[in-house]
N, C-alpha and C. Protein backbone atom coordinates (compact mmCIF):
# COMPACT_ATOMS: atom_id res chain seq x y z
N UNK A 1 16.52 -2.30 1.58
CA UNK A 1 16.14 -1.71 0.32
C UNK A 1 15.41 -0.40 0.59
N UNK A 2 15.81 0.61 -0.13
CA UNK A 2 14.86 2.07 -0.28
C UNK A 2 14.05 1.71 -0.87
N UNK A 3 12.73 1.74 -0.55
CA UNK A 3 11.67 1.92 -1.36
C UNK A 3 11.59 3.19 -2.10
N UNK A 4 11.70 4.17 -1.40
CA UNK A 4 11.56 5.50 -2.22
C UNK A 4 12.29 5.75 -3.31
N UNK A 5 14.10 5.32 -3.51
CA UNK A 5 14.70 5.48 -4.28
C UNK A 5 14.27 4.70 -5.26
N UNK A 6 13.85 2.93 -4.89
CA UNK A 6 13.97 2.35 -6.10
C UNK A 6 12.84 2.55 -7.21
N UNK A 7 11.69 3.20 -6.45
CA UNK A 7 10.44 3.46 -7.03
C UNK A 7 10.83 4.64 -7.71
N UNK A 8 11.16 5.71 -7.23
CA UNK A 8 11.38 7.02 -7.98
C UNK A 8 12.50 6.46 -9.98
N UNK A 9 13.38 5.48 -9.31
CA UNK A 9 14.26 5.25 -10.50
C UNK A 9 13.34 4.59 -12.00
N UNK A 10 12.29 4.55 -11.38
CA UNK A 10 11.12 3.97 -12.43
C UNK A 10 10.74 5.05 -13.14
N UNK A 11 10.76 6.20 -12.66
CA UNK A 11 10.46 7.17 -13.25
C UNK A 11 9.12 7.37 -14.01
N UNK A 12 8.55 6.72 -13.27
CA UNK A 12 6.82 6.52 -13.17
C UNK A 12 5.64 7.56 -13.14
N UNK A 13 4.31 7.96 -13.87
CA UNK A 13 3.89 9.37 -13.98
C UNK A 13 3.13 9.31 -13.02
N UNK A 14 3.54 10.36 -11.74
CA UNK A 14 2.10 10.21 -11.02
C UNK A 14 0.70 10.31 -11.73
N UNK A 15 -0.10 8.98 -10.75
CA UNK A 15 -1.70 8.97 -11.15
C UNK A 15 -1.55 8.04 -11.79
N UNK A 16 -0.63 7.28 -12.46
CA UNK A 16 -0.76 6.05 -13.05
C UNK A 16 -0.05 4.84 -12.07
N UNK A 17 -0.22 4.68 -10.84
CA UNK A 17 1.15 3.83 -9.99
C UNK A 17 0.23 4.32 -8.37
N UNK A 18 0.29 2.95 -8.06
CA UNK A 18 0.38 3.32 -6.42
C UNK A 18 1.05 1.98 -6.20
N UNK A 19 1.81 2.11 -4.83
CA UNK A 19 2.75 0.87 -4.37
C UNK A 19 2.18 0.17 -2.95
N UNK A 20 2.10 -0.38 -3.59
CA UNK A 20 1.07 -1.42 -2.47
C UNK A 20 2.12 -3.09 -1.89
N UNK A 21 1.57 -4.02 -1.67
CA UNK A 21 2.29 -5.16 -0.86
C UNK A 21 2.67 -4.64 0.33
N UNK A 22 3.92 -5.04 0.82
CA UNK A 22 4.37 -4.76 1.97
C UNK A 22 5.14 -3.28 2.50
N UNK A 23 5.54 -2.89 1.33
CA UNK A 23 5.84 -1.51 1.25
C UNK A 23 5.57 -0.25 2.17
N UNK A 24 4.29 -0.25 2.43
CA UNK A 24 3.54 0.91 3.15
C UNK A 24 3.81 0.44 4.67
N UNK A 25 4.50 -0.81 5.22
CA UNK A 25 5.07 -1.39 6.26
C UNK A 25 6.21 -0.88 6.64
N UNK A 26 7.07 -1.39 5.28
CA UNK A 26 8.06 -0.74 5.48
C UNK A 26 8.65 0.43 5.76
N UNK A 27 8.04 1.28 5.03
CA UNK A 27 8.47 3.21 4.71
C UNK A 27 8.04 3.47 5.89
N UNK A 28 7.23 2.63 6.92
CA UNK A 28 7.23 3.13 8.16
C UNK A 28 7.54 2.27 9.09
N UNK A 29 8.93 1.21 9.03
CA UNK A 29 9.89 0.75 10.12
C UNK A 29 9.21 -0.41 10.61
N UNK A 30 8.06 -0.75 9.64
CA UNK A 30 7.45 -2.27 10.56
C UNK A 30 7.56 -3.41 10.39
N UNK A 31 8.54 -3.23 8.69
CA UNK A 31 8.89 -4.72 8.00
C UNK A 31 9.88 -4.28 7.56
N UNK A 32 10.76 -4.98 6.93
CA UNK A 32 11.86 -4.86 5.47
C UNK A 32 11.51 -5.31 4.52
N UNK A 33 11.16 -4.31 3.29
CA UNK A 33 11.25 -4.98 1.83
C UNK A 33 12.15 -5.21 1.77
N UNK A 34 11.64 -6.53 0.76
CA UNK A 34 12.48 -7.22 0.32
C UNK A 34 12.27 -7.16 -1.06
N UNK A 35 10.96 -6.93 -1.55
CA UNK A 35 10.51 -6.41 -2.99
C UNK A 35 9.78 -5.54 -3.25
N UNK A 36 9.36 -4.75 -4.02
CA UNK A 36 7.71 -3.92 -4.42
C UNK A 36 7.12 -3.96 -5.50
N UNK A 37 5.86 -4.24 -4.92
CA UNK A 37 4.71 -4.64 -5.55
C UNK A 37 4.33 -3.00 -5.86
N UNK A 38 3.61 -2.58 -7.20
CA UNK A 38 3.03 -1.80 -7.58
C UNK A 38 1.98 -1.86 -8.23
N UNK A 39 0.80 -1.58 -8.20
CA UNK A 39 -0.56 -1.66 -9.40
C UNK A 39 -0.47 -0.43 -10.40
N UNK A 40 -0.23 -0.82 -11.27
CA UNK A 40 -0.34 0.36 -12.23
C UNK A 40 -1.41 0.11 -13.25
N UNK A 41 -1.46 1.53 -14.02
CA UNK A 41 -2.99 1.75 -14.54
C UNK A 41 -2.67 0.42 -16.45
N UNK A 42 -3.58 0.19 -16.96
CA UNK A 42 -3.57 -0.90 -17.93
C UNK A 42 -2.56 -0.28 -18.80
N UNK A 43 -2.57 1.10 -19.42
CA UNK A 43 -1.70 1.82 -19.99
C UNK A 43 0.23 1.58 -19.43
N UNK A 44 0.10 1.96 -18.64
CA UNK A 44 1.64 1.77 -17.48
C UNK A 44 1.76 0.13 -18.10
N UNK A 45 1.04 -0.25 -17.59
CA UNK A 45 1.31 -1.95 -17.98
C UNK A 45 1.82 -2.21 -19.02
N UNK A 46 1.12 -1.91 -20.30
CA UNK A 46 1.33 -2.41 -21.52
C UNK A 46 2.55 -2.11 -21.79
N UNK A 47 2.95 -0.45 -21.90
CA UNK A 47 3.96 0.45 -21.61
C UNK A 47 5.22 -0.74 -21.45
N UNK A 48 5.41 -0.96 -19.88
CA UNK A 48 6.10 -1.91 -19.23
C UNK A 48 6.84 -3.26 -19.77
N UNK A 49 5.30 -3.45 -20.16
CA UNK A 49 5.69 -5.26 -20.93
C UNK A 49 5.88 -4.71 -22.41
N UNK A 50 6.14 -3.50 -23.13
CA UNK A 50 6.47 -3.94 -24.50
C UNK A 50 8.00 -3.23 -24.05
N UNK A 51 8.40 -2.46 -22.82
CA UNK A 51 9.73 -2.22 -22.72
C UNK A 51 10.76 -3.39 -22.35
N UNK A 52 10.15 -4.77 -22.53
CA UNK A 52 10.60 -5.35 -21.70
C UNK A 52 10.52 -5.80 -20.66
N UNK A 53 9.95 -5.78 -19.57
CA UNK A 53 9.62 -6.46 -18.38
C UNK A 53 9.39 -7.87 -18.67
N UNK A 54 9.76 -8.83 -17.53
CA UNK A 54 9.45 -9.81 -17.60
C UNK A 54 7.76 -10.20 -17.12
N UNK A 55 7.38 -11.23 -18.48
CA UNK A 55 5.81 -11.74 -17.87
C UNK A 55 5.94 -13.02 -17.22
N UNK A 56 5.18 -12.90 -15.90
CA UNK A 56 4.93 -13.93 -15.35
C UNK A 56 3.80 -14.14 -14.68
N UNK A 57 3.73 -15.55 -14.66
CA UNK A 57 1.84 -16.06 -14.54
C UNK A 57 1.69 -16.21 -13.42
N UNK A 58 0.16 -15.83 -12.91
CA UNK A 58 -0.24 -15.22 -11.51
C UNK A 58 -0.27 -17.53 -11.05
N UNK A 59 0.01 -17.97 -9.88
CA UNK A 59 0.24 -19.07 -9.37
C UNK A 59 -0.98 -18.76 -8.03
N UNK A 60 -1.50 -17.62 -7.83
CA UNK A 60 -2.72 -17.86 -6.99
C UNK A 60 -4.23 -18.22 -7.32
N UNK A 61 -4.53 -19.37 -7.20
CA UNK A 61 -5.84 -20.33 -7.67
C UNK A 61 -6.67 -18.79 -8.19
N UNK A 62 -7.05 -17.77 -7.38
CA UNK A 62 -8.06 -16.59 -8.22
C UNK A 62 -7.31 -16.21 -9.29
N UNK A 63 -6.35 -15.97 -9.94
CA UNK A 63 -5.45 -15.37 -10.56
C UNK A 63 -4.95 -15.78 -11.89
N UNK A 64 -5.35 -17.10 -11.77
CA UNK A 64 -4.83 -18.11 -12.46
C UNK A 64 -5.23 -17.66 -13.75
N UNK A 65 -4.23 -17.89 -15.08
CA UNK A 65 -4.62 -17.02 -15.90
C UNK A 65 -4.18 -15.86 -16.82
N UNK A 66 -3.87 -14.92 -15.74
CA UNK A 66 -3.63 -13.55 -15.57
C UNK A 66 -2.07 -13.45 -15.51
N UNK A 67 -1.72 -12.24 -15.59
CA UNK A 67 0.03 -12.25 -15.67
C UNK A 67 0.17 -11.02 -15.11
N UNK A 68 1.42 -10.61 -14.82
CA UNK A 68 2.02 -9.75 -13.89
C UNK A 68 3.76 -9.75 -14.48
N UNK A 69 4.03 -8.70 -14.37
CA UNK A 69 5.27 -7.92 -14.77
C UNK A 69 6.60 -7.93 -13.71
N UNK A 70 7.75 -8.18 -13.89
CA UNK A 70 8.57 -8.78 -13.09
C UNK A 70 10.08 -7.90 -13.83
N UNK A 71 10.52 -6.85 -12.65
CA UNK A 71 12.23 -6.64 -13.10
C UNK A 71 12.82 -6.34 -11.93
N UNK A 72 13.63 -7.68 -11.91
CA UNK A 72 14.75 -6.85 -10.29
C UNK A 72 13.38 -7.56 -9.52
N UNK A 73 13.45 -6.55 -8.62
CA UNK A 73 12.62 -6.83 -7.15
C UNK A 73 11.55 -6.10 -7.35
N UNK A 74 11.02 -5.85 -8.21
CA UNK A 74 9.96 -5.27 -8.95
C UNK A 74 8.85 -5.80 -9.59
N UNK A 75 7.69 -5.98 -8.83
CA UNK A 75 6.06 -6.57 -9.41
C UNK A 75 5.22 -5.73 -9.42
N UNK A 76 4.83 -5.52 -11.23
CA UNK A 76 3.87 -4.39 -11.68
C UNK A 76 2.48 -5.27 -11.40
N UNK A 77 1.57 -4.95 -11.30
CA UNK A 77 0.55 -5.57 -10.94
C UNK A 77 -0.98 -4.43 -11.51
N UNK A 78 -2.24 -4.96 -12.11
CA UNK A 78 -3.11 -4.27 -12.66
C UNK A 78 -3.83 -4.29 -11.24
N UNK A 79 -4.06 -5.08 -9.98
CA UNK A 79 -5.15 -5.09 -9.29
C UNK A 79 -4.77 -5.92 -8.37
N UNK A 80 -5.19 -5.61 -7.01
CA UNK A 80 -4.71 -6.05 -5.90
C UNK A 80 -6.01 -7.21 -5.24
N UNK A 81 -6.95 -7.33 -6.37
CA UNK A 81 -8.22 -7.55 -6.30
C UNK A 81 -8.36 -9.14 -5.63
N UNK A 82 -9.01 -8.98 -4.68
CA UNK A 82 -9.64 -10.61 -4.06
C UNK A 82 -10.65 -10.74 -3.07
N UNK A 83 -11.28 -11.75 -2.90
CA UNK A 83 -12.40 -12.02 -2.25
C UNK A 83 -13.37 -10.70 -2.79
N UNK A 84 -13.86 -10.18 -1.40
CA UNK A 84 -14.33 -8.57 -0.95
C UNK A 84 -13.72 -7.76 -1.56
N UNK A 85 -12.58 -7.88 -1.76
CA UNK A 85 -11.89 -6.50 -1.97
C UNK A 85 -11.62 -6.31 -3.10
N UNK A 86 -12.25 -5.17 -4.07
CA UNK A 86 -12.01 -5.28 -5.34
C UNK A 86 -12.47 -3.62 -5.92
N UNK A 87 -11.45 -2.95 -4.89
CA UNK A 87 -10.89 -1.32 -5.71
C UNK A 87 -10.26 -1.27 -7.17
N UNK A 88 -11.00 -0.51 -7.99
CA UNK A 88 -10.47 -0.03 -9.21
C UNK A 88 -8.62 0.89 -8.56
N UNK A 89 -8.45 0.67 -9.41
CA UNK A 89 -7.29 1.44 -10.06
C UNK A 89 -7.13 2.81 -9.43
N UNK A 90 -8.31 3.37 -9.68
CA UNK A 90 -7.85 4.81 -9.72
C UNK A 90 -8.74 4.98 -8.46
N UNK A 91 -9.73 4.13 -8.08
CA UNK A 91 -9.76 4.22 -6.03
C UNK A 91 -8.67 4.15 -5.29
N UNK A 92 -7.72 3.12 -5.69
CA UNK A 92 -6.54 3.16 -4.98
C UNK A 92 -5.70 4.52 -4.82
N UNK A 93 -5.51 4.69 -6.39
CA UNK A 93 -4.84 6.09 -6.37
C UNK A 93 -5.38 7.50 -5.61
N UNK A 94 -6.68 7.37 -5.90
CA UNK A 94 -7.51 8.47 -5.36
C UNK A 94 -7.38 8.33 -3.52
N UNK A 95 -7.10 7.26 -2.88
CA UNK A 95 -7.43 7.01 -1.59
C UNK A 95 -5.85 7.07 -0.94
N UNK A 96 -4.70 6.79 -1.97
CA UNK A 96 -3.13 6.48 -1.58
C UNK A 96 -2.74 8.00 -0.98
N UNK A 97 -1.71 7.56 -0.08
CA UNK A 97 -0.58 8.85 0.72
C UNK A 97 0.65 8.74 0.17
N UNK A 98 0.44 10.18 -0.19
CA UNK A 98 1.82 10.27 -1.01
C UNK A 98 3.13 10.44 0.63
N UNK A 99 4.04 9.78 0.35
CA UNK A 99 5.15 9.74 0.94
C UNK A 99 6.61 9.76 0.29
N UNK A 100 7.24 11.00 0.46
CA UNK A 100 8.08 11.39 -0.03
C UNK A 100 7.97 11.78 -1.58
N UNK A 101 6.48 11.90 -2.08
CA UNK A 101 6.69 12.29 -3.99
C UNK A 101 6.24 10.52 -3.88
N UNK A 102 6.11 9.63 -3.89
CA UNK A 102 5.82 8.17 -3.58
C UNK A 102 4.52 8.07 -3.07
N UNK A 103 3.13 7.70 -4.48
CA UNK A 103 1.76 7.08 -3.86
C UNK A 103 1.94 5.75 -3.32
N UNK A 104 1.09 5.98 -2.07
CA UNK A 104 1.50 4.25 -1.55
C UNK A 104 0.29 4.09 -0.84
N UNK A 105 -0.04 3.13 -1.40
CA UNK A 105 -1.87 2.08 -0.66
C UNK A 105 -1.98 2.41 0.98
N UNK A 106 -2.98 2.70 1.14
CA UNK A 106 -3.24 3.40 2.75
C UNK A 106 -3.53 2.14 3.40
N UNK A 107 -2.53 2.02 4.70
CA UNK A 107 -2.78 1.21 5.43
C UNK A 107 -3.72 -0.14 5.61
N UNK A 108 -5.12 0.97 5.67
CA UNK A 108 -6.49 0.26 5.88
C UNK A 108 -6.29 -0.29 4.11
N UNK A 109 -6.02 -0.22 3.37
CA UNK A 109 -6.72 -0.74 2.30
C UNK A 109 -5.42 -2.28 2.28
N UNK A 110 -4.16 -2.04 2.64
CA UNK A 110 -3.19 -3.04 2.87
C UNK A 110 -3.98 -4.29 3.60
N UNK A 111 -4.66 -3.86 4.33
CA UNK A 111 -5.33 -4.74 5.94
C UNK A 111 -6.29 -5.35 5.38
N UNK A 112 -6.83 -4.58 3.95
CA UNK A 112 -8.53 -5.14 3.61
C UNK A 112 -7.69 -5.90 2.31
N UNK A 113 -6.62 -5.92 1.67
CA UNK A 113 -6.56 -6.75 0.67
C UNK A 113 -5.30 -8.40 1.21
N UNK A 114 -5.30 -8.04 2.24
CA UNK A 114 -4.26 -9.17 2.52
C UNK A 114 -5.30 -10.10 3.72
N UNK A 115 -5.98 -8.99 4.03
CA UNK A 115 -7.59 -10.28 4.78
C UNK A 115 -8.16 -11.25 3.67
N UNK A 116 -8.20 -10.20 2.34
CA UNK A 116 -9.10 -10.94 0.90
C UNK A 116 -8.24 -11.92 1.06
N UNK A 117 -7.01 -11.89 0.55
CA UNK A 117 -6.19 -12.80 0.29
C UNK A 117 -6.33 -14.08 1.09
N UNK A 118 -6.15 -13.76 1.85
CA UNK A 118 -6.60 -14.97 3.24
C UNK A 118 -5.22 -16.07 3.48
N UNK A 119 -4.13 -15.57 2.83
CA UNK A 119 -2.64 -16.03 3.29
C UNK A 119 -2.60 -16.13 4.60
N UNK A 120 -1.63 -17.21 4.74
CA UNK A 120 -0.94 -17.70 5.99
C UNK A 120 0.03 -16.54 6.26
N UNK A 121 0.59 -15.97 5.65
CA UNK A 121 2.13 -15.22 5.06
C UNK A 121 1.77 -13.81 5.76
N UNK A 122 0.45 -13.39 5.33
CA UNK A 122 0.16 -12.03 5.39
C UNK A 122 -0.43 -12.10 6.96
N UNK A 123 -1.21 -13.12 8.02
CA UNK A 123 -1.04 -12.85 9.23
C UNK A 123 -0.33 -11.28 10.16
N UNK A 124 0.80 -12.11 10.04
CA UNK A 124 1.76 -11.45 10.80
C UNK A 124 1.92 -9.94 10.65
N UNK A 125 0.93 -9.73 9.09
CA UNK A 125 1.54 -8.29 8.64
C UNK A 125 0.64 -7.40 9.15
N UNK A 126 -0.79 -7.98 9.14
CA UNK A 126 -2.28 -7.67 9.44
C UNK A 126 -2.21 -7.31 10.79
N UNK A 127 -1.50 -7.90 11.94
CA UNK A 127 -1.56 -8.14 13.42
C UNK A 127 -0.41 -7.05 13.58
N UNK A 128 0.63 -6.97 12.75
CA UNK A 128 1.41 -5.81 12.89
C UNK A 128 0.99 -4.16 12.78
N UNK A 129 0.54 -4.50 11.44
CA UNK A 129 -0.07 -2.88 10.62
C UNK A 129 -1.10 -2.48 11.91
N UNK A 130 -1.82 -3.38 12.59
CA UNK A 130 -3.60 -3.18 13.55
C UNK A 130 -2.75 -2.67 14.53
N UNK A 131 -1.90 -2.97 15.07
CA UNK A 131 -1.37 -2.46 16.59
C UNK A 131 -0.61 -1.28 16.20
N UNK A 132 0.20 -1.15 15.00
CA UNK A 132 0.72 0.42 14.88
C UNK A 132 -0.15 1.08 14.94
N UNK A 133 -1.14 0.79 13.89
CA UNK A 133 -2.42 1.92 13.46
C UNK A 133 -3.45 2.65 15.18
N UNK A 134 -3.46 1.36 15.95
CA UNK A 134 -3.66 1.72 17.53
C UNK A 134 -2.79 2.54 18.10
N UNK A 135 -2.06 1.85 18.03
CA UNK A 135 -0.77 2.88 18.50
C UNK A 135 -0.76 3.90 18.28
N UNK A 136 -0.83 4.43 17.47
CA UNK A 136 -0.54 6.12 16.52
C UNK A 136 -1.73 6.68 16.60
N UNK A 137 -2.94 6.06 16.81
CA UNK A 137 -4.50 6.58 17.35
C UNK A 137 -4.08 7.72 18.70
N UNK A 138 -3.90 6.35 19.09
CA UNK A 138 -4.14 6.92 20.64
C UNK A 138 -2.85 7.78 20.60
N UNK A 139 -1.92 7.49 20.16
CA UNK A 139 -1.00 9.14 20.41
C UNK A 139 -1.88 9.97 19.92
N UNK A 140 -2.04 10.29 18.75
CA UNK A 140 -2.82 11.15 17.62
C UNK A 140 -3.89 11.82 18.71
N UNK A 141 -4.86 10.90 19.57
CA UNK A 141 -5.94 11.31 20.11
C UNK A 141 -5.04 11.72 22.11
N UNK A 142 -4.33 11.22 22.06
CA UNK A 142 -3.16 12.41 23.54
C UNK A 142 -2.89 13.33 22.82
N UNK A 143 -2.14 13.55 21.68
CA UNK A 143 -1.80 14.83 21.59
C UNK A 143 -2.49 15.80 21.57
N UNK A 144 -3.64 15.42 20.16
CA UNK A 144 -4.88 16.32 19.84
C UNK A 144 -5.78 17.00 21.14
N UNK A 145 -5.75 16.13 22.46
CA UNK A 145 -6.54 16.68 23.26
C UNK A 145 -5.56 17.36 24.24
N UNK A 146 -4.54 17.47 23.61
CA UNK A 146 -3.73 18.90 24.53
C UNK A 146 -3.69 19.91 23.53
N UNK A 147 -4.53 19.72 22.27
CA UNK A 147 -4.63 21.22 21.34
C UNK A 147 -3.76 21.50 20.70
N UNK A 148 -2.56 20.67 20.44
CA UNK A 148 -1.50 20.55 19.37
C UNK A 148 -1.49 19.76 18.42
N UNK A 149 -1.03 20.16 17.26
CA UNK A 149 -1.41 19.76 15.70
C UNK A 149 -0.93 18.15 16.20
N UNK A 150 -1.52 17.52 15.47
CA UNK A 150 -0.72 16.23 15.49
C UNK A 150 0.53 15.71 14.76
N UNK A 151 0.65 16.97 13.52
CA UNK A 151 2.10 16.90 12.60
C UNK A 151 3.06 17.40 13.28
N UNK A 152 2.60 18.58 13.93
CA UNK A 152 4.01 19.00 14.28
C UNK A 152 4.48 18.40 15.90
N UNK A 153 3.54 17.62 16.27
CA UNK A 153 3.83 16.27 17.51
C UNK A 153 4.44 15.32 16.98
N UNK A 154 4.87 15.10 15.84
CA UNK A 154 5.98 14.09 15.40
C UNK A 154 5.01 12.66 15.23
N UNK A 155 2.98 12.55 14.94
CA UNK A 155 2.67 11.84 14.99
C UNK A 155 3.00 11.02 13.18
N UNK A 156 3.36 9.56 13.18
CA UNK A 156 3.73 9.49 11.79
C UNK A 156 2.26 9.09 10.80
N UNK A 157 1.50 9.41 11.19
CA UNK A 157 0.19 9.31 10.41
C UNK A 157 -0.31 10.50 10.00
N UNK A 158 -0.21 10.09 8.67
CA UNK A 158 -1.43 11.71 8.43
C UNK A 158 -2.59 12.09 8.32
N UNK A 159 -3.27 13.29 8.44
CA UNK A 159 -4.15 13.79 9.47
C UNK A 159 -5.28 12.76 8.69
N UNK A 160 -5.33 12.32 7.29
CA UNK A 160 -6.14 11.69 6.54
C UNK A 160 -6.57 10.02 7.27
N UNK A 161 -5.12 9.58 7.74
CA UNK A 161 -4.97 8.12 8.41
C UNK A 161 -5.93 8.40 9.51
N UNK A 162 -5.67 9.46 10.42
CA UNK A 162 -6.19 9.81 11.54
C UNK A 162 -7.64 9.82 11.48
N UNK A 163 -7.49 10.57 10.48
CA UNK A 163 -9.72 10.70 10.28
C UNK A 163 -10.37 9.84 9.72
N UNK A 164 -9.47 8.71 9.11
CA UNK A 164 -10.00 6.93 8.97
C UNK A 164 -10.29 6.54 9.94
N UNK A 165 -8.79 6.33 10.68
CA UNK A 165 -8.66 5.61 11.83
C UNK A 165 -10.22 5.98 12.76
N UNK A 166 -10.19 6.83 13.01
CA UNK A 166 -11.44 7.63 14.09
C UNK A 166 -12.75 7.31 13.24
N UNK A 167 -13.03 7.12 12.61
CA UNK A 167 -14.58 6.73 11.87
C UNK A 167 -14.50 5.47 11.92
N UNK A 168 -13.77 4.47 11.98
CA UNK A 168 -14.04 2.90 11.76
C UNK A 168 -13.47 2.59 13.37
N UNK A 169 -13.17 3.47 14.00
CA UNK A 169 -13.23 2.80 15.79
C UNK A 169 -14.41 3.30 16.17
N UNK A 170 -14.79 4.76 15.97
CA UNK A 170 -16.22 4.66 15.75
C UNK A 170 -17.54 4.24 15.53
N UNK A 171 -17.48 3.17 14.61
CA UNK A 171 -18.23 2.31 14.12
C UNK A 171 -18.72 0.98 14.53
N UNK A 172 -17.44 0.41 15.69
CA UNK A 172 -17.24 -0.91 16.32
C UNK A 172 -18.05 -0.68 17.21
């Protein structure tokens, strides 16, 4: 599945939409969607569900309750919110990398809402996303110390990931 295409066919306004779940895995070769999850702003939502979208009820014990928007392989979602982790809307947006014209949840915030979650499922994704994000450090930090940009070194993080990444290895 394209993520980029199928998201763009939504025809969605930037600033109201960032695409979060597994997505931000994918667009960079570490999983296959198989669906996308999006949080959109309460407006987008309503929008959504009076065009039609299907409603369906959140089945995770925090959630319970609450409903979420369903078309195709498509889950609109108000909040990615659990345990610890509980970014507004427009933090997400404000903090997301646009890829290709496409806002999409930054890495680190993928890592901090699928820890909340505390799934069996999401493991594998957490242990995946941590060793790319290493990975692409330490290129990021070889290249940089031979004095070449790190974009035009073909590193796939941008310079924003990079200056995360480096403040929270910092910190340990």
């Amino acid at each position: 599945m394209n993520v980029i295409e199928e998201v763009n066919k939504l025809n969605f306004p930037i600033g109201q939409y960032v695409v979060v779940g597994s997505s931000p895995m994918a667009i960079r070769g570490l999983k296959e969607a198989h669906d996308i999850d999006i949080v959109v702003t309460p407006q987008l939502f309503e929008k959504c569900r009076i065009d039609g979208w299907e409603t369906m009820s959140w089945t995770y014990p925090e959630k319970v309750g609450q409903i979420y928007l369903k078309e195709g392989n498509i889950e609109l979602y108000l909040d990615v919110n659990a345990g610890n982790f509980n970014p507004t809307i427009e933090e997400l947006i404000e903090r997301s990398e646009t890829i290709q014209g496409v806002p999409f949840i930054t890495l680190e915030d993928m890592i901090s809402f699928k820890k909340a979650y505390g799934r069996e499922k999401h493991l594998n994704d957490i242990k995946t996303t941590e060793e790319y994000l290493m990975k692409e450090l330490r290129r990021a930090t070889l290249i940089a110390s031979t004095g070449a940009p790190t974009r035009l070194a073909g590193s796939k993080l941008s310079d924003k990931e990079i200056e995360q990444i480096s403040k929270s290895s910092g910190q340990k």
